[in-house]
C-alpha atoms as a PDB file:
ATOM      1  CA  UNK A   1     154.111 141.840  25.379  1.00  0.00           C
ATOM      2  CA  UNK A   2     150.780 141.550  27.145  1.00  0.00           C
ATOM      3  CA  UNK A   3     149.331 138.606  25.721  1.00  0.00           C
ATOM      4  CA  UNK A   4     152.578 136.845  26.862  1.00  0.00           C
ATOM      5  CA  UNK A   5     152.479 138.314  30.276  1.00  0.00           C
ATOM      6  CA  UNK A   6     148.730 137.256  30.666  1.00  0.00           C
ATOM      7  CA  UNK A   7     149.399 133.418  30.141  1.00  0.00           C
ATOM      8  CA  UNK A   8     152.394 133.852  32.387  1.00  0.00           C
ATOM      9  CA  UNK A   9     150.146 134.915  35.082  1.00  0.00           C
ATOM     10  CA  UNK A  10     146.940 131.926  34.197  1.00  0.00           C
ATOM     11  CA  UNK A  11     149.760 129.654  33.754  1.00  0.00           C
ATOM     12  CA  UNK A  12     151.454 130.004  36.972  1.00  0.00           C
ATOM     13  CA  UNK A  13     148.793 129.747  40.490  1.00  0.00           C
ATOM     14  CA  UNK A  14     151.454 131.475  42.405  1.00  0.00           C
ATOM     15  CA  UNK A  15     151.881 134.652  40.586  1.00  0.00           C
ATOM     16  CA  UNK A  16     147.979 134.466  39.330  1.00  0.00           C
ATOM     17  CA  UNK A  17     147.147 134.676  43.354  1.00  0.00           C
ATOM     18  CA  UNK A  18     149.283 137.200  43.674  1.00  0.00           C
ATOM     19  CA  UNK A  19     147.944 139.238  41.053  1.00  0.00           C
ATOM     20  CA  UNK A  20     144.423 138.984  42.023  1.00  0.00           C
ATOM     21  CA  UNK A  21     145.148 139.647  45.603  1.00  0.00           C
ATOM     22  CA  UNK A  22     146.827 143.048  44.912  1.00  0.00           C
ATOM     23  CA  UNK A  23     143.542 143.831  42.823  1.00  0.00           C
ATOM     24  CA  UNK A  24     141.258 142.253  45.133  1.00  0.00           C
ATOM     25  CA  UNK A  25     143.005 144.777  47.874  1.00  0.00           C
ATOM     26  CA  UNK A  26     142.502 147.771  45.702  1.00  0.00           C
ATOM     27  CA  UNK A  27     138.672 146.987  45.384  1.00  0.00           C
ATOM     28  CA  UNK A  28     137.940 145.969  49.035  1.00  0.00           C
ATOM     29  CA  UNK A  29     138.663 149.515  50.187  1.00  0.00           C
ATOM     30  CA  UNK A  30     136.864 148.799  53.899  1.00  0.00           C
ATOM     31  CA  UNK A  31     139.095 145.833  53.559  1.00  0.00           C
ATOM     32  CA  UNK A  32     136.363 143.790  55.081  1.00  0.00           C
ATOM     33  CA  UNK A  33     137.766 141.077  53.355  1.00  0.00           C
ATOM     34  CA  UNK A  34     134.959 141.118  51.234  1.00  0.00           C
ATOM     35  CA  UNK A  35     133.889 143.080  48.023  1.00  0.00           C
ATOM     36  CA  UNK A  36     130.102 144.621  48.215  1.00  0.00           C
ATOM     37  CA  UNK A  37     127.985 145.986  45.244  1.00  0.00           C
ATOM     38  CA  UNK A  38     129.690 149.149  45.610  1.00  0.00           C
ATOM     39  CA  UNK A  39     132.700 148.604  45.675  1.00  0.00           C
ATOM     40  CA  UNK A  40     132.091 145.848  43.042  1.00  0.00           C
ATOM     41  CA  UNK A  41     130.613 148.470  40.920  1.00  0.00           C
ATOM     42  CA  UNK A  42     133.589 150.908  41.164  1.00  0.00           C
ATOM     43  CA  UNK A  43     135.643 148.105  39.770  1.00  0.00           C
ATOM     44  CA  UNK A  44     133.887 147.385  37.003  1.00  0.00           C
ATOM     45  CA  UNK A  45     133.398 150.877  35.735  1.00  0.00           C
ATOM     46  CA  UNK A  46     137.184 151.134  36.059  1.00  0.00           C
ATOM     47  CA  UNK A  47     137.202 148.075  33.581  1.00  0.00           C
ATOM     48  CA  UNK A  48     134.720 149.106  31.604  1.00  0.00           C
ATOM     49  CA  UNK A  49     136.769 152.608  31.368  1.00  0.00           C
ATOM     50  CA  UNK A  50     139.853 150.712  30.767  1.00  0.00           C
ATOM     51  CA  UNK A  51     138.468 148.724  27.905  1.00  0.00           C
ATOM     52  CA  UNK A  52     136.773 151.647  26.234  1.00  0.00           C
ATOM     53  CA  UNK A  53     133.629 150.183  26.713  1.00  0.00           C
ATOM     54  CA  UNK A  54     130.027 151.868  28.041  1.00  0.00           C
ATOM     55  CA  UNK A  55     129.574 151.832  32.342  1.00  0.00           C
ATOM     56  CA  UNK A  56     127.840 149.221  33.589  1.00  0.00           C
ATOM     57  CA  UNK A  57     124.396 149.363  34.486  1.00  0.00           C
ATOM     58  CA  UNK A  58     123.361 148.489  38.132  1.00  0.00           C
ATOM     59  CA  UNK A  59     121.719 145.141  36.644  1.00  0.00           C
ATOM     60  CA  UNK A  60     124.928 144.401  35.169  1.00  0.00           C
ATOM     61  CA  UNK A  61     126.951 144.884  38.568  1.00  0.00           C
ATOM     62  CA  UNK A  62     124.323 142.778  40.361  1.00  0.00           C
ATOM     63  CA  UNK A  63     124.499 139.826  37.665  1.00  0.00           C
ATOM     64  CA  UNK A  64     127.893 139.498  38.038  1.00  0.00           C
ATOM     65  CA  UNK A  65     127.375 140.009  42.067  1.00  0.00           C
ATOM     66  CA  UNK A  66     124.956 137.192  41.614  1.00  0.00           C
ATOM     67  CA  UNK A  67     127.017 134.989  38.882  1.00  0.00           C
ATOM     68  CA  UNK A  68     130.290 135.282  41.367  1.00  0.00           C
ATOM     69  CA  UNK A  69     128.812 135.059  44.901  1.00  0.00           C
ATOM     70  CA  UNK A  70     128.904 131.549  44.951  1.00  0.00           C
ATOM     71  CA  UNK A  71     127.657 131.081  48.743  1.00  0.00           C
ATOM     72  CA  UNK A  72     125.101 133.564  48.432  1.00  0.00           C
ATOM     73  CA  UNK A  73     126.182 136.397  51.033  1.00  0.00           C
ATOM     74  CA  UNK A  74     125.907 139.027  48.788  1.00  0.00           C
ATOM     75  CA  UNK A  75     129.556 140.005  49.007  1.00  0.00           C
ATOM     76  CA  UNK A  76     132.528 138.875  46.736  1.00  0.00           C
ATOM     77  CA  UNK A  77     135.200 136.548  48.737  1.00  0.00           C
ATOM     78  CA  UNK A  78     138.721 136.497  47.303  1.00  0.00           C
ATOM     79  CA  UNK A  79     137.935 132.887  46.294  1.00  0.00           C
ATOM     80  CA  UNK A  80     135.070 133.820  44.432  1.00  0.00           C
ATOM     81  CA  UNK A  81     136.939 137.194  43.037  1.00  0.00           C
ATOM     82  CA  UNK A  82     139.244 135.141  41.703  1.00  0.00           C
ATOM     83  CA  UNK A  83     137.139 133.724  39.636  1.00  0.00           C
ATOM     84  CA  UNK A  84     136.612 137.260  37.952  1.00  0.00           C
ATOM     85  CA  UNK A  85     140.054 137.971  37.471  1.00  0.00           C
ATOM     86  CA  UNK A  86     140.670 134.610  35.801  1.00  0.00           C
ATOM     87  CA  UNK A  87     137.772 135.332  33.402  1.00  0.00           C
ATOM     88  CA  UNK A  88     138.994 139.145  32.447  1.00  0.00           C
ATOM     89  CA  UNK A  89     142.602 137.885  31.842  1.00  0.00           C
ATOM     90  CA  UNK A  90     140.801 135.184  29.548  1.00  0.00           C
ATOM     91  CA  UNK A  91     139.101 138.632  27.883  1.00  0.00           C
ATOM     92  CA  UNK A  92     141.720 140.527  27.598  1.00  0.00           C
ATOM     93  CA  UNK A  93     143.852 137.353  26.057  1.00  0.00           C
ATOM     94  CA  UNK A  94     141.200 137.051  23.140  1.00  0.00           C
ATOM     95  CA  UNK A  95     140.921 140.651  22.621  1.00  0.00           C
ATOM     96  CA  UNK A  96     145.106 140.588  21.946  1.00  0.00           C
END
């Protein structure tokens, strides 16, 4: 069941890493080691298309750029994309 799988995953930091390093690799398609607006944007619009829910805007890509990129470089770490995974888990775990 997915609900149970999703509080496997925040439950355990091993296999939560895991799982947001796979994703964070499927974003960072440069693999720069670092996710840009672009690529940031191609991720959510795959979430957004996932959920059922209307693309996101380019203000809504950059607030989340803004609201994750904690030391301001303007790119996504995978410290600071975990952060996002953590919170659409959390989503997807109320929406179940």
């Amino acid at each position: 069941e997915m609900s149970k799988a999703i509080k496997e995953i925040l439950s355990n930091e091993k296999k939560f890493t895991e799982v947001a390093k796979v994703a964070f690799d499927s974003v960072d398609t440069d693999k720069s080691g670092q996710i840009d607006g672009n690529e940031l944007e191609k991720v959510m619009v795959q979430i957004a298309s996932d959920m059922g829910a209307d693309p996101p805007t380019k203000e809504d890509v950059m607030e989340v750029l803004e609201h994750l990129d904690e030391d301001k470089s303007g790119k996504i770490d995978f410290n600071e994309f975990k952060v996002l995974i953590k919170d659409v888990l959390e989503a997807m775990l109320e929406e179940n």
